[in-house]
Protein backbone atom coordinates (compact mmCIF):
# COMPACT_ATOMS: atom_id res chain seq x y z
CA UNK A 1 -47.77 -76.50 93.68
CA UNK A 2 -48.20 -78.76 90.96
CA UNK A 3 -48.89 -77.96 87.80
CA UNK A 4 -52.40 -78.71 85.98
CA UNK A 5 -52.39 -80.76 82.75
CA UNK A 6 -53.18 -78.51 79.64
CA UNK A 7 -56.33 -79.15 77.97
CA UNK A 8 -56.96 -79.01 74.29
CA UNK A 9 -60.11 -78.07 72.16
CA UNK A 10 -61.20 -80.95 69.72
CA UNK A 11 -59.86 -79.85 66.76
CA UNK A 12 -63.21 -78.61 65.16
CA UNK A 13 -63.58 -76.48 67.88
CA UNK A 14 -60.65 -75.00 67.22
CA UNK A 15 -60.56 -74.55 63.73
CA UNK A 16 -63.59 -71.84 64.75
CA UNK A 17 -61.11 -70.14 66.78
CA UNK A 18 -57.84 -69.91 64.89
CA UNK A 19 -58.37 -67.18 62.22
CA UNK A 20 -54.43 -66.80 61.58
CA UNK A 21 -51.24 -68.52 62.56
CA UNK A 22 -48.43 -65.72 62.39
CA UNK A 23 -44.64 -66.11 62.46
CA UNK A 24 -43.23 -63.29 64.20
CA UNK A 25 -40.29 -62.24 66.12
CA UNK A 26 -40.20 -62.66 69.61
CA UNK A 27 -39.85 -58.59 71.22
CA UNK A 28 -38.19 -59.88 74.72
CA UNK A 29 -35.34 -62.26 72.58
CA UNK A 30 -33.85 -60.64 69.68
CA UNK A 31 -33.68 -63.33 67.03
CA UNK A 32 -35.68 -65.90 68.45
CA UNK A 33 -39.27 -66.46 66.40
CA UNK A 34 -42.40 -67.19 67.79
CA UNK A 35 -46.11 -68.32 65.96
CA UNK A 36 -48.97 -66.46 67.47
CA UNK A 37 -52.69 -67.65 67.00
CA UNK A 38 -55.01 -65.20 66.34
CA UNK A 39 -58.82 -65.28 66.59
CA UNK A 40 -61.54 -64.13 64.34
CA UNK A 41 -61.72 -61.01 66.58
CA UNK A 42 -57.87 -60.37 65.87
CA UNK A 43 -56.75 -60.94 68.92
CA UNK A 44 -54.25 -63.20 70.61
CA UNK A 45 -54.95 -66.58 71.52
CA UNK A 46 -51.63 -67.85 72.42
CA UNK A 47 -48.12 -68.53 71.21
CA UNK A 48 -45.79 -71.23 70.47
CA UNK A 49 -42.17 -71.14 70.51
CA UNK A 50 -40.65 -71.59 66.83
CA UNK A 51 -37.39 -73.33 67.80
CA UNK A 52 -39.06 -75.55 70.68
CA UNK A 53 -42.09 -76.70 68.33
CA UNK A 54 -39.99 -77.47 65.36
CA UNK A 55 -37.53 -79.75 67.95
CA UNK A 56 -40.47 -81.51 69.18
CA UNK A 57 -42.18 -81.94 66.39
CA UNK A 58 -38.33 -82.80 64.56
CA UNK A 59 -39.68 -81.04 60.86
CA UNK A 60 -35.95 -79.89 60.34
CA UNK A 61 -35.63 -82.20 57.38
CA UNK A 62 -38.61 -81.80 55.92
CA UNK A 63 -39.23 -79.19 52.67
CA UNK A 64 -41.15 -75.55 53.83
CA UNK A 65 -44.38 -76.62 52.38
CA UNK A 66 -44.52 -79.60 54.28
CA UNK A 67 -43.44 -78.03 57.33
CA UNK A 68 -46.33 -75.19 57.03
CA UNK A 69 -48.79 -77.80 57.17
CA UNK A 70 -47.32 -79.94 59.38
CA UNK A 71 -46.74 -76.98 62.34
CA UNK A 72 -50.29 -75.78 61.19
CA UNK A 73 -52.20 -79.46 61.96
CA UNK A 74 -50.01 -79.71 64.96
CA UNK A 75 -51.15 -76.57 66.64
CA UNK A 76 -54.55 -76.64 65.77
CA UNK A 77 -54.41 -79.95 67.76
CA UNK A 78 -52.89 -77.96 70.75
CA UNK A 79 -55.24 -75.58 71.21
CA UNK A 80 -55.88 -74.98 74.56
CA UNK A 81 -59.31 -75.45 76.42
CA UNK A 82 -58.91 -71.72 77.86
CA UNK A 83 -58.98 -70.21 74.31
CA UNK A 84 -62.88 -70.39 73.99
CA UNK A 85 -63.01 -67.70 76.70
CA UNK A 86 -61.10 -65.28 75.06
């Protein structure tokens, strides 16, 4: 089976969506992180792997503040279609 391409919300969609972004630890890995997206209704959205988004997006260098709004712009960009059904 192949797998379908991932669909994201334009970003203004989104950003009536995403209430919170929340760094948390992941409960099936001890010590790995994860950011979960919450909605206005406080529930989950989806999640993002710390570790894997930070590699992609290659932010180790860069200073925390600039990293908080860098990793918040890129996942409100990657928001996917499915969230509006939630």
């Amino acid at each position: 089976m192949a797998e379908e391409e991932i669909k994201y919300l334009p970003r203004e969609e989104a950003l009536k969506i995403v209430a919170a972004i929340q760094e948390e630890e992941d409960i099936h890995r001890p010590n790995k992180r994860i950011l979960t997206v919450y909605n206005y209704d406080d529930k989950e959205v989806c999640w993002y792997d710390y570790d894997e988004l930070m590699a992609d997006m290659q932010l180790q260098e860069k200073k925390k503040p600039d990293i908080v709004e860098a990793v918040q712009d890129y996942i409100l960009d990657h928001i996917p279609d499915w969230a509006r059904d939630i």
